[in-house]
N, C-alpha and C. Protein backbone atom coordinates (compact mmCIF):
# COMPACT_ATOMS: atom_id res chain seq x y z
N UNK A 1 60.26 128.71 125.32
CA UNK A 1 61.00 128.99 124.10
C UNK A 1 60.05 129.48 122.99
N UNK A 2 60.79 130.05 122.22
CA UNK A 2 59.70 130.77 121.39
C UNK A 2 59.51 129.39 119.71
N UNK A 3 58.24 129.99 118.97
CA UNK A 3 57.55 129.62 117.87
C UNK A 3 58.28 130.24 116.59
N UNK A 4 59.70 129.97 115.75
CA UNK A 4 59.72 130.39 114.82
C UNK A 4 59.43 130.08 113.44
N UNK A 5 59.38 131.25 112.63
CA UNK A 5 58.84 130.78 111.13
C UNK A 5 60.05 131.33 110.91
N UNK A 6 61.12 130.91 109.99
CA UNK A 6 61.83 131.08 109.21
C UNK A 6 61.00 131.62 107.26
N UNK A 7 61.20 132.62 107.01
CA UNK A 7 60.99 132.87 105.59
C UNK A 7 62.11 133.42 105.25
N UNK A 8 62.40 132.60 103.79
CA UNK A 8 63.68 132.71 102.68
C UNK A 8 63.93 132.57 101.28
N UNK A 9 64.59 132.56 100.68
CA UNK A 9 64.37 132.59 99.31
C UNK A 9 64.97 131.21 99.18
N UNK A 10 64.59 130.35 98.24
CA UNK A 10 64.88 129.11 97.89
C UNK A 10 66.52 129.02 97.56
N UNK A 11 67.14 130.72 97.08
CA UNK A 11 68.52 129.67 96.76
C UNK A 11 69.41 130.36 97.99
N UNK A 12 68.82 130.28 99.38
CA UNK A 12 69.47 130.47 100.39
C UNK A 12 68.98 129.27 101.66
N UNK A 13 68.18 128.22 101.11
CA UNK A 13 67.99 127.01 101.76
C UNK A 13 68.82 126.44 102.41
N UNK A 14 70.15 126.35 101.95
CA UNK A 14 71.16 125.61 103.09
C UNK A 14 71.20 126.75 104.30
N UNK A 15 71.61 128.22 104.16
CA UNK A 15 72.28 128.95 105.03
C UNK A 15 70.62 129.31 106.03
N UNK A 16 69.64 128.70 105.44
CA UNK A 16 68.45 128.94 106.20
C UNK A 16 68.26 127.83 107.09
N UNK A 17 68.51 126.42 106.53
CA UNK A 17 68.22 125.29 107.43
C UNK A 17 69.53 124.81 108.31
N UNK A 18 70.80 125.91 108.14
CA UNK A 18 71.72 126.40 109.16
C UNK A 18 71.21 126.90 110.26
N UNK A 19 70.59 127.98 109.93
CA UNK A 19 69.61 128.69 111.28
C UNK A 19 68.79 128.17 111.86
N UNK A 20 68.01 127.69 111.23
CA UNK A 20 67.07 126.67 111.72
C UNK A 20 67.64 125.54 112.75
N UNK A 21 68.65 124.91 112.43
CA UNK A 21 69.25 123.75 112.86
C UNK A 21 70.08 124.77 114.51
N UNK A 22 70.48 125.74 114.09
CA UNK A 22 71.03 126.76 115.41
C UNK A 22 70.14 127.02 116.62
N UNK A 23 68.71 127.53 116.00
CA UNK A 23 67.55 127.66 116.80
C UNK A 23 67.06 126.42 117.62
N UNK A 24 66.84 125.39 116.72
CA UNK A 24 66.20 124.39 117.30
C UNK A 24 67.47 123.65 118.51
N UNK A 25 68.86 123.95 118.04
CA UNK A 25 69.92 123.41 119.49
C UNK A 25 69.22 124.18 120.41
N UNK A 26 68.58 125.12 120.34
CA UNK A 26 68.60 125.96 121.27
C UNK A 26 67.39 125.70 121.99
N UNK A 27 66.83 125.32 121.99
CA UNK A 27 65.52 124.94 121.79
C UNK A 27 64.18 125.67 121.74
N UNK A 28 64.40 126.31 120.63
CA UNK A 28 62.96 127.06 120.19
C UNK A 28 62.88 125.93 119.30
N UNK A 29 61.41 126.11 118.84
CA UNK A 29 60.11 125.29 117.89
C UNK A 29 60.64 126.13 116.79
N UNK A 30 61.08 125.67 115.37
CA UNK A 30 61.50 125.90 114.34
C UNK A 30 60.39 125.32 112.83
N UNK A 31 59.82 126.81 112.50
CA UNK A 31 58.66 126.20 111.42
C UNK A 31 59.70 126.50 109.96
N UNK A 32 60.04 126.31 108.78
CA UNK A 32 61.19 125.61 107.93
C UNK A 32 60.19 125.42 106.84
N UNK A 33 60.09 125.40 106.14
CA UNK A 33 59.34 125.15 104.73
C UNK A 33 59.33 123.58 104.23
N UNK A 34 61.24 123.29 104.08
CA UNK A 34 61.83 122.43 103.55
C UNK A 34 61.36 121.27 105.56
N UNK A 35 61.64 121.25 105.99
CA UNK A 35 61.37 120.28 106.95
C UNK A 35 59.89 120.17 107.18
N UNK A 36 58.89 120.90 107.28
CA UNK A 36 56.97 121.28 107.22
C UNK A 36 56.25 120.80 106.03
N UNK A 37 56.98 120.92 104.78
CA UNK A 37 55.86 120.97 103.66
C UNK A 37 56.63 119.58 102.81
N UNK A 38 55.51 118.40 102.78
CA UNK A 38 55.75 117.25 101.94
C UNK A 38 55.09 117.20 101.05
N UNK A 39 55.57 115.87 99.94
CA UNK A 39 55.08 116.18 98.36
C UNK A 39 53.70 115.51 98.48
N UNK A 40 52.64 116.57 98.00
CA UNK A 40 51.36 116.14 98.31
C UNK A 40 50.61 116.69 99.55
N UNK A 41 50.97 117.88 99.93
CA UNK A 41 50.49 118.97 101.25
C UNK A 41 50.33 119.85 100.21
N UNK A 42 49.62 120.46 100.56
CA UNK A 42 49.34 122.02 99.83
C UNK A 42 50.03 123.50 101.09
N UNK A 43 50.60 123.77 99.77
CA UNK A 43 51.57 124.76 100.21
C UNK A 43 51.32 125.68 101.39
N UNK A 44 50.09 126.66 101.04
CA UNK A 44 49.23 127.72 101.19
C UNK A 44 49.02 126.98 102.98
N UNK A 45 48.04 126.28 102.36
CA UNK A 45 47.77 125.54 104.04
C UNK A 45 48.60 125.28 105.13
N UNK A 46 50.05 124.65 104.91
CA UNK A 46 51.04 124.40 105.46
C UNK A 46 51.46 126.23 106.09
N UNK A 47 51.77 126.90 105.32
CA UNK A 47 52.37 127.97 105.52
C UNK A 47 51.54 128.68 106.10
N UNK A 48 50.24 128.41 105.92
CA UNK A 48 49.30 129.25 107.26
C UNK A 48 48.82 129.00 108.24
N UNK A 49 49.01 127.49 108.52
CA UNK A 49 49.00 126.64 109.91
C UNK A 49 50.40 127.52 110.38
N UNK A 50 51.38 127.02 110.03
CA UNK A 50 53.03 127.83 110.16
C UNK A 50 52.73 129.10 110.52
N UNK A 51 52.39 130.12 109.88
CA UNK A 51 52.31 131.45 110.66
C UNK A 51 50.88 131.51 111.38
N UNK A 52 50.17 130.51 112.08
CA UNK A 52 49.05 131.10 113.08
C UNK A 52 49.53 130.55 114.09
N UNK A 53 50.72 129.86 113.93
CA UNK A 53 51.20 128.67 115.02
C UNK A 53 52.50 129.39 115.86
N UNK A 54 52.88 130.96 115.14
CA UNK A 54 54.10 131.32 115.73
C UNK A 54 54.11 132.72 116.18
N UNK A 55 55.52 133.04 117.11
CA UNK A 55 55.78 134.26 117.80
C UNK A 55 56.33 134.94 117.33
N UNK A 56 57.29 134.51 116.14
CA UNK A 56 58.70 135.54 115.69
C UNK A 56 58.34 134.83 114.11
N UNK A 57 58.68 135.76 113.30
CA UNK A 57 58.69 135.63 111.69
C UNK A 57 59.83 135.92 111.54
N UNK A 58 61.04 135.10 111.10
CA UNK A 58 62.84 136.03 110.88
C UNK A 58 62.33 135.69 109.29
N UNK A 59 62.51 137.05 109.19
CA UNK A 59 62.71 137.17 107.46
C UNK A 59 64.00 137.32 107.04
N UNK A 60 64.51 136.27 106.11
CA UNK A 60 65.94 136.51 105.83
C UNK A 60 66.20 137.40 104.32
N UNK A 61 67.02 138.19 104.59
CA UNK A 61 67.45 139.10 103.44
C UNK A 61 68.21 138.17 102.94
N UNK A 62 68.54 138.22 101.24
CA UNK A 62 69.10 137.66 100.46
C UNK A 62 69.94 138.30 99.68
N UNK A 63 71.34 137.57 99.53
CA UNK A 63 72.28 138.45 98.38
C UNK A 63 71.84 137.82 97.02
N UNK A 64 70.60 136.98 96.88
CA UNK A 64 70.03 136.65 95.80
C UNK A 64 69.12 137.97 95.36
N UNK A 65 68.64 138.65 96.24
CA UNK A 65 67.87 139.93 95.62
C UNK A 65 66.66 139.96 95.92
N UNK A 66 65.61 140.65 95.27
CA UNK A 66 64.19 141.03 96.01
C UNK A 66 63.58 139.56 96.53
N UNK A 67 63.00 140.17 97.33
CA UNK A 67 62.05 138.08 97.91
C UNK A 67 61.64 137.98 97.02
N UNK A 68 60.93 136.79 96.76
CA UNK A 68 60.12 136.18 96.08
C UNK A 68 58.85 136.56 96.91
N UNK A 69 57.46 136.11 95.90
CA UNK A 69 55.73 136.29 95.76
C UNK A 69 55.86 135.48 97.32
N UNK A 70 56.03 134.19 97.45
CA UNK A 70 55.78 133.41 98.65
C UNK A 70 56.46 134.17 100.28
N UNK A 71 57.81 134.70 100.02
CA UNK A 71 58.60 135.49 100.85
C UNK A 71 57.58 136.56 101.79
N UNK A 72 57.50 137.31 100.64
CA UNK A 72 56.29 138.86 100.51
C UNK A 72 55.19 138.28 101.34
N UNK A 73 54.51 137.22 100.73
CA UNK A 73 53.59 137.15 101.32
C UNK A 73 53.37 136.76 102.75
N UNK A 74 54.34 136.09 103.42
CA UNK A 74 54.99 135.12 104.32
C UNK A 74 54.90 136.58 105.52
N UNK A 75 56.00 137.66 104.84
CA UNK A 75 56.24 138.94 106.15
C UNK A 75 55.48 139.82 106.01
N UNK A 76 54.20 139.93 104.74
CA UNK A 76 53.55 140.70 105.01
C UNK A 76 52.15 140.68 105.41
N UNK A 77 51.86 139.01 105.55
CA UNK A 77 50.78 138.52 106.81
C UNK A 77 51.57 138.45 108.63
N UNK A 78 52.61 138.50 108.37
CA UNK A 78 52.91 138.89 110.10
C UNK A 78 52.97 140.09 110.41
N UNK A 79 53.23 141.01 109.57
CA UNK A 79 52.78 142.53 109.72
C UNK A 79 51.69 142.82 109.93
N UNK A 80 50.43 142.52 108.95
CA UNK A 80 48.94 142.47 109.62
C UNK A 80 49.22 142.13 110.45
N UNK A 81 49.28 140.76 110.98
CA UNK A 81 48.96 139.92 112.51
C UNK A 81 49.67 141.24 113.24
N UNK A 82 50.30 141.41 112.92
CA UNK A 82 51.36 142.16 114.04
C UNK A 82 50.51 143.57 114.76
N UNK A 83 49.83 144.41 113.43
CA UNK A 83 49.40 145.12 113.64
C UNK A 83 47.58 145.41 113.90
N UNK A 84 47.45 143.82 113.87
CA UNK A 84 46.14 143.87 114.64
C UNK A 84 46.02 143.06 115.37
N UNK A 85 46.98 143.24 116.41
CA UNK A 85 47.00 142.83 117.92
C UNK A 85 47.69 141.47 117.91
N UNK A 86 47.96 140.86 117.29
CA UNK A 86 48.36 139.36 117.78
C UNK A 86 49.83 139.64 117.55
N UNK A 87 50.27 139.25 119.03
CA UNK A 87 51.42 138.61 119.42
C UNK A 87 52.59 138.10 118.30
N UNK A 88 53.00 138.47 117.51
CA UNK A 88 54.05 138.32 116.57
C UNK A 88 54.92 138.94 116.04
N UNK A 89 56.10 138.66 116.64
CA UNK A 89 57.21 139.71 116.21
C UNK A 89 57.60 139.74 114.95
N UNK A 90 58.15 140.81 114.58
CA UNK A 90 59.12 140.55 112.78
C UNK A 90 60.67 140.54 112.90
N UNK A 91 61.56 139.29 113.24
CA UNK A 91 62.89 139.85 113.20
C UNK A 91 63.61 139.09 111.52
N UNK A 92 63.95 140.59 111.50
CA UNK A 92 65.02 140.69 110.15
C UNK A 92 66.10 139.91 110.40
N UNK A 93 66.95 139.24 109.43
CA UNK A 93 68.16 138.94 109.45
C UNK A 93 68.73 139.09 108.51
N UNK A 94 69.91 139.38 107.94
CA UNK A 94 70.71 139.63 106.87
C UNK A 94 71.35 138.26 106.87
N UNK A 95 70.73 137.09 106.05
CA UNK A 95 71.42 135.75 105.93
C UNK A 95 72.39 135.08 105.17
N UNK A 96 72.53 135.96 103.69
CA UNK A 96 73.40 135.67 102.72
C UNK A 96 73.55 137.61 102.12
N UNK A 97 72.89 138.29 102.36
CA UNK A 97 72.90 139.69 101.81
C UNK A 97 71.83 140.28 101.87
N UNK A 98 71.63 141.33 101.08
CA UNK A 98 70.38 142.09 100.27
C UNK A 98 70.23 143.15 101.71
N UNK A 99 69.01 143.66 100.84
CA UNK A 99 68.68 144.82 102.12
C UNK A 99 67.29 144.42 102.42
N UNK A 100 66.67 145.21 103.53
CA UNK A 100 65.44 145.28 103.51
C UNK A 100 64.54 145.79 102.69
N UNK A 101 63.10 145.31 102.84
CA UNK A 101 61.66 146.03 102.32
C UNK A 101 61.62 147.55 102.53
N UNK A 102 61.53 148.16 101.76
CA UNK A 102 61.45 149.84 102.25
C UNK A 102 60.64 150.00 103.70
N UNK A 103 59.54 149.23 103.70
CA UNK A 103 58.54 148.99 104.68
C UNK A 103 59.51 148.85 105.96
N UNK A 104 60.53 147.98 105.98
CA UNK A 104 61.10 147.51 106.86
C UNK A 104 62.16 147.72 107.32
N UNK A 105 62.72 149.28 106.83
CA UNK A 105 64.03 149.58 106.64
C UNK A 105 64.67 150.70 108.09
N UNK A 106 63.47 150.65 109.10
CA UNK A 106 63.66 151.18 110.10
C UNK A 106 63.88 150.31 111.25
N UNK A 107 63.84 148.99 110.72
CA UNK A 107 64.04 147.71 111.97
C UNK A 107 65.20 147.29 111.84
N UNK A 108 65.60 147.26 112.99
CA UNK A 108 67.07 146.70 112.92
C UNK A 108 67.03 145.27 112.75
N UNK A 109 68.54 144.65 111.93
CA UNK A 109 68.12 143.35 111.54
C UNK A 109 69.81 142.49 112.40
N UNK A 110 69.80 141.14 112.70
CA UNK A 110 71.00 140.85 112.88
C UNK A 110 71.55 140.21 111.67
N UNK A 111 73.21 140.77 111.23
CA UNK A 111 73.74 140.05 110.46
C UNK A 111 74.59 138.96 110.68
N UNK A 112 74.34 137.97 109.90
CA UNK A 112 75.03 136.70 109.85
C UNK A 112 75.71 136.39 109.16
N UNK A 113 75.67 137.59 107.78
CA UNK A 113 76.97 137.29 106.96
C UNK A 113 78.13 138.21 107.32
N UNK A 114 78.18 139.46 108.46
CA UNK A 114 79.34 139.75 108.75
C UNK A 114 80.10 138.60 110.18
N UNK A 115 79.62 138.45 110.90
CA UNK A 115 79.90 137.83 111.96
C UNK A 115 78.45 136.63 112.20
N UNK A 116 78.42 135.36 111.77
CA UNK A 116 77.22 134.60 112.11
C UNK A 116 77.18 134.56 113.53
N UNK A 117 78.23 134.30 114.31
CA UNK A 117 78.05 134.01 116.06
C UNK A 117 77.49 134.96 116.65
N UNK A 118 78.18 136.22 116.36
CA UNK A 118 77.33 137.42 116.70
C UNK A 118 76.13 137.59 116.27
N UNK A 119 75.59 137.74 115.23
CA UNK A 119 74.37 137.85 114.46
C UNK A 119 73.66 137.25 115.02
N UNK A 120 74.11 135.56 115.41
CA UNK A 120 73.17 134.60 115.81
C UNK A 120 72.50 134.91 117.09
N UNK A 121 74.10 135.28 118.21
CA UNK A 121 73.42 135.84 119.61
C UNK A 121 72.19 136.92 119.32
N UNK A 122 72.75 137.90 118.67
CA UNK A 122 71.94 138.74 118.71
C UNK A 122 70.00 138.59 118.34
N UNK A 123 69.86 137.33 117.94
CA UNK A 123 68.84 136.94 117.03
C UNK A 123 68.40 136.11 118.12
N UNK A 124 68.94 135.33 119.59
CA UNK A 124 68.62 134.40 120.48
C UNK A 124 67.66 136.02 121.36
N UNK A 125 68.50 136.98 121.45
CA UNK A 125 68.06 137.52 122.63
C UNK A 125 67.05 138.20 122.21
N UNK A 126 66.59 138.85 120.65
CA UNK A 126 65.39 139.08 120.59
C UNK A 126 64.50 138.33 120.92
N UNK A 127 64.16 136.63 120.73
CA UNK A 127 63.82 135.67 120.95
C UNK A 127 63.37 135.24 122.42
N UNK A 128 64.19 136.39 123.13
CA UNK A 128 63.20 136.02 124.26
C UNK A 128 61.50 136.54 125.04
């Protein structure tokens, strides 16, 4: 089963630790911000154990609007990794809205706010 990092914007936390909670039935390894990082861990550290530890980065688009500094930074260290050789995919998801990174606007993403079941399959079978 695969290593995911979930990255999201804070006011899409429930519909993220939805996915999360979907993945892990499934049984992939689910890295989560809100379940990984306790009061008194340092952020930075947590989140980069988290992405050296994984296979798939799902970056979730937001109908809250551009990511956030932590977001950005989150998909655009798996892009390096990605593009200097290590093993790490980038899958998009459309989780509450928004569009993609211009950067990223040639990858197809699954949506979960038109159809979640569908979206979701579609998001298992990249995953393999």
């Amino acid at each position: 089963m695969a290593a995911v990092f979930i990255s999201h914007l804070g006011a899409d936390a429930l519909a993220a630790e939805r996915l999360g909670r979907d993945l892990r039935e499934r049984g992939h390894v689910v890295w989560l911000d809100a379940w990984e990082i306790q009061v008194g861990d340092s952020i930075v550290e947590k989140i980069n154990s988290g992405l050296a530890g994984t296979s798939h980065l799902v970056l979730c688009y937001s109908a809250a609007g551009v990511p956030a500094p932590w977001m950005s930074r989150e998909w655009m260290a798996a892009l390096a990794m990605q593009l200097n050789g290590h093993a790490i995919r980038l899958l998009p998801v459309r989780l509450t809205g928004g569009q993609p990174p211009a950067l990223l606007a040639d990858i197809r993403y699954a949506d979960l706010v038109t159809d979640w079941d569908t979206g979701l399959a579609e998001l298992l079978r990249a995953l393999v």
